[in-house]
PDB file of N, CA and C in Angstrom:
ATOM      1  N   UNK A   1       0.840  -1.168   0.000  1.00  0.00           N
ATOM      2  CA  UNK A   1       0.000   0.000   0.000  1.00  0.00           C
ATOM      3  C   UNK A   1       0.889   1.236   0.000  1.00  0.00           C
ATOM      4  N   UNK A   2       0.405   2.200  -0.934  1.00  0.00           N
ATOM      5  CA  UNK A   2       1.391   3.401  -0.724  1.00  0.00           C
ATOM      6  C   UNK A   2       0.607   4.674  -0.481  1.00  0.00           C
ATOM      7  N   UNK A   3       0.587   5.617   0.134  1.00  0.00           N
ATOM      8  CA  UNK A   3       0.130   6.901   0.493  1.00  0.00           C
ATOM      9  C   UNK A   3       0.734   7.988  -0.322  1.00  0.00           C
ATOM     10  N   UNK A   4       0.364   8.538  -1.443  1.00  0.00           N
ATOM     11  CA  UNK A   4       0.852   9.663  -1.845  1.00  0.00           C
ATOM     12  C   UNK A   4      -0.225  10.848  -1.767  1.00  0.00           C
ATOM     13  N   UNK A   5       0.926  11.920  -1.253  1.00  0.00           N
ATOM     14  CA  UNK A   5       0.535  13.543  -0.847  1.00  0.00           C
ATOM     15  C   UNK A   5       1.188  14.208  -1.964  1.00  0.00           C
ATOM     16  N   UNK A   6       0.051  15.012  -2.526  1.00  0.00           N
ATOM     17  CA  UNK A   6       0.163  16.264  -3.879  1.00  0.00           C
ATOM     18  C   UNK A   6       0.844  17.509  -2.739  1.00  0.00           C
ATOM     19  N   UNK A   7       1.759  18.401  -3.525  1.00  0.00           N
ATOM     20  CA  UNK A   7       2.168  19.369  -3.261  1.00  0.00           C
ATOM     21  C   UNK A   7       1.030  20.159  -2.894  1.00  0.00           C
ATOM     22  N   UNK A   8       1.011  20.919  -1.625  1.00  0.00           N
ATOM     23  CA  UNK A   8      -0.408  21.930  -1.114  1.00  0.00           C
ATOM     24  C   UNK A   8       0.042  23.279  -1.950  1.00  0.00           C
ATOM     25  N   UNK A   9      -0.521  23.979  -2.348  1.00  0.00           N
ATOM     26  CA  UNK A   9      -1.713  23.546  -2.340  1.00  0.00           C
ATOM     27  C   UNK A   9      -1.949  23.012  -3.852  1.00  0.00           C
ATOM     28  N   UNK A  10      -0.993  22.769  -4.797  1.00  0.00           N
ATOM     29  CA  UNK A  10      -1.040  22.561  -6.050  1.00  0.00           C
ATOM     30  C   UNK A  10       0.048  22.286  -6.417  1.00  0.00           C
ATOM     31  N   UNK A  11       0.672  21.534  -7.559  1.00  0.00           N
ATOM     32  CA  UNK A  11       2.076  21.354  -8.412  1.00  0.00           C
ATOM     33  C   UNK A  11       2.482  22.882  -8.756  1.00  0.00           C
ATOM     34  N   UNK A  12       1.775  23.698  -9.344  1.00  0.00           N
ATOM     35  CA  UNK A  12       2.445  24.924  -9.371  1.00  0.00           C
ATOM     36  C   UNK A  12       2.558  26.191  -8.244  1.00  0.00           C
ATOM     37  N   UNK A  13       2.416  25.775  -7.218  1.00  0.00           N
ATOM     38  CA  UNK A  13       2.290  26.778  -5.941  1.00  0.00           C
ATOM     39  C   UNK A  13       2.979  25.904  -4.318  1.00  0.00           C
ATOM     40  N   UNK A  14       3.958  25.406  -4.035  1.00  0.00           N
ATOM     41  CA  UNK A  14       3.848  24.935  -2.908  1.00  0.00           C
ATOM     42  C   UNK A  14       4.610  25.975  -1.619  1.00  0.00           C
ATOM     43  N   UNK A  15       4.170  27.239  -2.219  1.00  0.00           N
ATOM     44  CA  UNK A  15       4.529  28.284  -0.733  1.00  0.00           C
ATOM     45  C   UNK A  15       3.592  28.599   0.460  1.00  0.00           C
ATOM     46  N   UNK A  16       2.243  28.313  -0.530  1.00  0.00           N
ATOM     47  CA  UNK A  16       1.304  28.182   0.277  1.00  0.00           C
ATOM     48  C   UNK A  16       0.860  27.000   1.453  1.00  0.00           C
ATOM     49  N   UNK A  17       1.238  27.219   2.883  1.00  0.00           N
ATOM     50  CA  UNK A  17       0.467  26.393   4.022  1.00  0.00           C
ATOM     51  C   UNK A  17      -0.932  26.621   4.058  1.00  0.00           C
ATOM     52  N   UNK A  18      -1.668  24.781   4.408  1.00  0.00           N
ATOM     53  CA  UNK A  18      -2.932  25.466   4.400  1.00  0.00           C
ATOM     54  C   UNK A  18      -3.398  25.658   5.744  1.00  0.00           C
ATOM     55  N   UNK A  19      -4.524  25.652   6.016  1.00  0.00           N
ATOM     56  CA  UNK A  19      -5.191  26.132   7.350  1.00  0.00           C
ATOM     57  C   UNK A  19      -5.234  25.661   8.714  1.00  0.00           C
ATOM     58  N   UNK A  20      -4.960  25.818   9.257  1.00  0.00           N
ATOM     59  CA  UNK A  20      -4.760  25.021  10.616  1.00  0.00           C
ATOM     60  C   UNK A  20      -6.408  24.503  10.698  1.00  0.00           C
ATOM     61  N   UNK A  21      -6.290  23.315  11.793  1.00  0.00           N
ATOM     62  CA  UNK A  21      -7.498  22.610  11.645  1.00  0.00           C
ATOM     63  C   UNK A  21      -8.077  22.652  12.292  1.00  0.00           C
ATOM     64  N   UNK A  22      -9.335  22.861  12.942  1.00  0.00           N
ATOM     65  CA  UNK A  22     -10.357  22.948  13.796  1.00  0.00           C
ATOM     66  C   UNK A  22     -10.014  21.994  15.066  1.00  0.00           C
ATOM     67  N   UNK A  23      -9.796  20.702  14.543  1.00  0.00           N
ATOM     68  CA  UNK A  23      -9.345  19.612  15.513  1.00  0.00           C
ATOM     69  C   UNK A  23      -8.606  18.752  14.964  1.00  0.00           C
ATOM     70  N   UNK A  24      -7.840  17.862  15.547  1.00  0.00           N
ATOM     71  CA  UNK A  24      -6.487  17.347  14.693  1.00  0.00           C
ATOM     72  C   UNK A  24      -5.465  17.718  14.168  1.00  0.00           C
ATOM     73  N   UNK A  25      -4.857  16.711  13.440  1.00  0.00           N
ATOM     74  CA  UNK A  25      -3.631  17.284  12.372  1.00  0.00           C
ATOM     75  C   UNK A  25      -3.865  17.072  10.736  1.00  0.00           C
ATOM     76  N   UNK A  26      -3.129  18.171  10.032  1.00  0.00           N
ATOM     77  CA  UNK A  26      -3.099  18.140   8.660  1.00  0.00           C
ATOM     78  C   UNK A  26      -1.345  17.805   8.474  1.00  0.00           C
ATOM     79  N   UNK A  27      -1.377  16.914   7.377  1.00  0.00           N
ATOM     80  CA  UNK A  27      -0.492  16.434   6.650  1.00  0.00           C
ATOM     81  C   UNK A  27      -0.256  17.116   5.377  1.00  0.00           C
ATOM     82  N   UNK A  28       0.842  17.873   5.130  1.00  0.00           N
ATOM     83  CA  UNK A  28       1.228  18.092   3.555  1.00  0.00           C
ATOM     84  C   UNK A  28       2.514  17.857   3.574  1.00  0.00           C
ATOM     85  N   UNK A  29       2.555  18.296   2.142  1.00  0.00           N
ATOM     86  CA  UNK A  29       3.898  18.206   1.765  1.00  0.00           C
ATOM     87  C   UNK A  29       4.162  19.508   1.063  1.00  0.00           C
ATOM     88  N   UNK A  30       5.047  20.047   0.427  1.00  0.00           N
ATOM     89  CA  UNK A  30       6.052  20.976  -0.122  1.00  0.00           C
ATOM     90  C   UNK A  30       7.536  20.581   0.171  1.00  0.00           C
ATOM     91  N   UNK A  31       8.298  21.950  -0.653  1.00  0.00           N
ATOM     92  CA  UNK A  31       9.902  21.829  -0.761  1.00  0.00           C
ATOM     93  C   UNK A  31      10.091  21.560   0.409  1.00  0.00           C
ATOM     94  N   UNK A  32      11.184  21.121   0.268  1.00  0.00           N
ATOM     95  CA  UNK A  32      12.247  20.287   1.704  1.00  0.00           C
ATOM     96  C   UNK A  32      12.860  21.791   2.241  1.00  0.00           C
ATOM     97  N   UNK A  33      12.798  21.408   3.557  1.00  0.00           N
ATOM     98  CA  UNK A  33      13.295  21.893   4.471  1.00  0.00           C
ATOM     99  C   UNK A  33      14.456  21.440   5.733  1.00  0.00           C
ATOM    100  N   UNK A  34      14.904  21.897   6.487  1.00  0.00           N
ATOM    101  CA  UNK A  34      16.418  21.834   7.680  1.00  0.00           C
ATOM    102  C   UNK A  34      15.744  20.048   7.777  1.00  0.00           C
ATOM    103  N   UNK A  35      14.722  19.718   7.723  1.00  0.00           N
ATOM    104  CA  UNK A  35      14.440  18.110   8.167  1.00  0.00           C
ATOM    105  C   UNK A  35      14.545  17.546   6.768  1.00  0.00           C
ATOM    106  N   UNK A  36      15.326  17.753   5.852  1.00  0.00           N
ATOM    107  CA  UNK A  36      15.234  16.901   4.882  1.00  0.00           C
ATOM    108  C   UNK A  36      14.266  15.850   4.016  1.00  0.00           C
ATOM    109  N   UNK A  37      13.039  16.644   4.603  1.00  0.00           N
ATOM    110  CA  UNK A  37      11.925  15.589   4.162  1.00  0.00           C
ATOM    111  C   UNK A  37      10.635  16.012   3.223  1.00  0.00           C
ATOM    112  N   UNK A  38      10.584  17.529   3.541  1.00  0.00           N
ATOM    113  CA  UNK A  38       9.358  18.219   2.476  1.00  0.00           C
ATOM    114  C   UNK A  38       8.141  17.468   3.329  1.00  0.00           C
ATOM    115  N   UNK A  39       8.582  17.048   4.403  1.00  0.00           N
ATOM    116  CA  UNK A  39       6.713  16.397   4.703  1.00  0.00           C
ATOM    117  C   UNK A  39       6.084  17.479   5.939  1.00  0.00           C
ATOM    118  N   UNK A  40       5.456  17.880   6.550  1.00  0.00           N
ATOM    119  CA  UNK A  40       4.919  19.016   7.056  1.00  0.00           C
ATOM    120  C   UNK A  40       3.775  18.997   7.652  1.00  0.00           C
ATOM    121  N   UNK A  41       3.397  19.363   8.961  1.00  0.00           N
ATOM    122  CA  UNK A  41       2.263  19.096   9.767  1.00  0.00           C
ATOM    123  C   UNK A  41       1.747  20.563  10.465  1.00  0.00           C
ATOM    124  N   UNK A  42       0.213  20.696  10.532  1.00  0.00           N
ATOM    125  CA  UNK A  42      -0.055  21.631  11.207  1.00  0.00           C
ATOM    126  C   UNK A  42      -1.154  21.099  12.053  1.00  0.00           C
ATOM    127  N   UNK A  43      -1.336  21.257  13.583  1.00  0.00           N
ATOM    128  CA  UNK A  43      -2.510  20.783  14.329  1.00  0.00           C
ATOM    129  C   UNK A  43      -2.905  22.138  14.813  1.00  0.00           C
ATOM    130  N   UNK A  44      -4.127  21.788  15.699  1.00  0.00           N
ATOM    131  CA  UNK A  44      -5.079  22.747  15.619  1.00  0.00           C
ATOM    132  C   UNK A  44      -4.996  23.949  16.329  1.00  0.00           C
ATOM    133  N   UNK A  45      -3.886  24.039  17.155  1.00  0.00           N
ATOM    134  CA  UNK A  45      -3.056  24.931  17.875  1.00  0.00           C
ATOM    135  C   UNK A  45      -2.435  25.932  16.891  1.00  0.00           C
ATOM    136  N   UNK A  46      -2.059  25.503  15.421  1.00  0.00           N
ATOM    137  CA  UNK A  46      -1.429  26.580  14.878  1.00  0.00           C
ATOM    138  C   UNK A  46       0.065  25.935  14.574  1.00  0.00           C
ATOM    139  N   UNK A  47       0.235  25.240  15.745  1.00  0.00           N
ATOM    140  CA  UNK A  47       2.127  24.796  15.271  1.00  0.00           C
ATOM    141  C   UNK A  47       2.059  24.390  13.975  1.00  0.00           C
ATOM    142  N   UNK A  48       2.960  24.446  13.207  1.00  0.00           N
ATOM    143  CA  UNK A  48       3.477  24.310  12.452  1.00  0.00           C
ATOM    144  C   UNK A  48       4.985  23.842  12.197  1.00  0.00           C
ATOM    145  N   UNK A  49       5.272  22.957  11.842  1.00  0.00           N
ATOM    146  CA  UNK A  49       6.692  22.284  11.592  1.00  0.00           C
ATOM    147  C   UNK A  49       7.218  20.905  10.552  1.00  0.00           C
ATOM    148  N   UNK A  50       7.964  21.139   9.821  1.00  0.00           N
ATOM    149  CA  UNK A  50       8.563  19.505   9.224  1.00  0.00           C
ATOM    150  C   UNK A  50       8.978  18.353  10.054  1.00  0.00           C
ATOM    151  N   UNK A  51       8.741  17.377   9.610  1.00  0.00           N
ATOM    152  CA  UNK A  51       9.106  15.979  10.051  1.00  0.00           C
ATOM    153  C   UNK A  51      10.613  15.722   9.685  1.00  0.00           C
ATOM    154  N   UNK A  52      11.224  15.550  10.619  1.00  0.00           N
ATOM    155  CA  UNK A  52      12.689  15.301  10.270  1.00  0.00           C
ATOM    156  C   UNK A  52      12.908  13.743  10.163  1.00  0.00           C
ATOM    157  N   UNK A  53      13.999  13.634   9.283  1.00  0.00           N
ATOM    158  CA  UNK A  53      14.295  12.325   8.963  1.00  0.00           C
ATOM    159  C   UNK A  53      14.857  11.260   9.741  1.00  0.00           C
ATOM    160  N   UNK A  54      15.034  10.328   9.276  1.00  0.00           N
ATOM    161  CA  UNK A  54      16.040   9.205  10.272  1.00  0.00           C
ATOM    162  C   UNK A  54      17.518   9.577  10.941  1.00  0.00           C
ATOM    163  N   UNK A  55      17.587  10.254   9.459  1.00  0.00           N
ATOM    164  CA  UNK A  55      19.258  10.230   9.770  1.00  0.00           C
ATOM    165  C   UNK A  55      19.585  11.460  10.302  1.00  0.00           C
ATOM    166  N   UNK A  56      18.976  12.331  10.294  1.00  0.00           N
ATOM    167  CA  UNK A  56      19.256  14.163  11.296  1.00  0.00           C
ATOM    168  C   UNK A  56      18.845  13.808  12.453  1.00  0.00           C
ATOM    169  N   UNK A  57      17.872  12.670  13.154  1.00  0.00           N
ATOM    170  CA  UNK A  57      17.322  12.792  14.218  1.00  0.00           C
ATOM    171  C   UNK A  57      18.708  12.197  14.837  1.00  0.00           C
ATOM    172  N   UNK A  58      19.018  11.023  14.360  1.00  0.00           N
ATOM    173  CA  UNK A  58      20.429  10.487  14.864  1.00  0.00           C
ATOM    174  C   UNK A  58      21.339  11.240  14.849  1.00  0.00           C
ATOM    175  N   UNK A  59      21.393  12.647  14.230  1.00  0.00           N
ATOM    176  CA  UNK A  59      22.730  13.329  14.225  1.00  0.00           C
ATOM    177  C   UNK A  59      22.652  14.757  15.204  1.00  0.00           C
ATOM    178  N   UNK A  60      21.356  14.784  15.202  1.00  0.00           N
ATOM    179  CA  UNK A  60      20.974  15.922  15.902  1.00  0.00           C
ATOM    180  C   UNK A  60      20.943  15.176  17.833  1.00  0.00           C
ATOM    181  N   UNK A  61      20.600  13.958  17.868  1.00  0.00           N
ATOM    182  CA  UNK A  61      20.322  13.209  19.046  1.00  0.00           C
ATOM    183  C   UNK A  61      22.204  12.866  19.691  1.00  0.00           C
ATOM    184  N   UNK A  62      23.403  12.649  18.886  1.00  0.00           N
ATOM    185  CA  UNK A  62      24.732  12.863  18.897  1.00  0.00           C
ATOM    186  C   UNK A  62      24.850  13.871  19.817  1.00  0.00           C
ATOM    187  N   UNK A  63      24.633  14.723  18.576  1.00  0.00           N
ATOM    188  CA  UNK A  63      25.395  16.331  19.313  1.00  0.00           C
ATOM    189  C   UNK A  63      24.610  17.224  19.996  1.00  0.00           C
ATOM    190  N   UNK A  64      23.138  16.667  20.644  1.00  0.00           N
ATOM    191  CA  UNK A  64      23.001  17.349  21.982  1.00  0.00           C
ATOM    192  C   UNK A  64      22.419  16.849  22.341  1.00  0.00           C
TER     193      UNK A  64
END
């Protein structure tokens, strides 16, 4: 089974974040970012942040 996520909000626009959510979390994607992954979450609080990868968490978990 595979899960694929379209660039938010479109193939020709991914600067745009979309809306924080009433309740829960939203999943997108766009360009990669410091987490090397382009994958991207916003819950209903507003945070906003990328999912970092395997290998930064191990390198970042090293050196502090």
């Amino acid at each position: 089974m595979t899960l694929h996520i379209n660039s938010t909000p479109g193939l020709d626009d991914n600067t745009i974040d979309p809306a924080a959510p009433t309740d829960g979390v939203k999943i997108y994607a766009k360009a990669e970012g410091n987490g090397n992954t382009g994958i991207y979450y916003v819950n209903s609080t507003s945070e906003r942040d990328e999912l970092i990868s395997r290998n930064r968490s191990l390198l970042y978990g090293m050196l502090f």
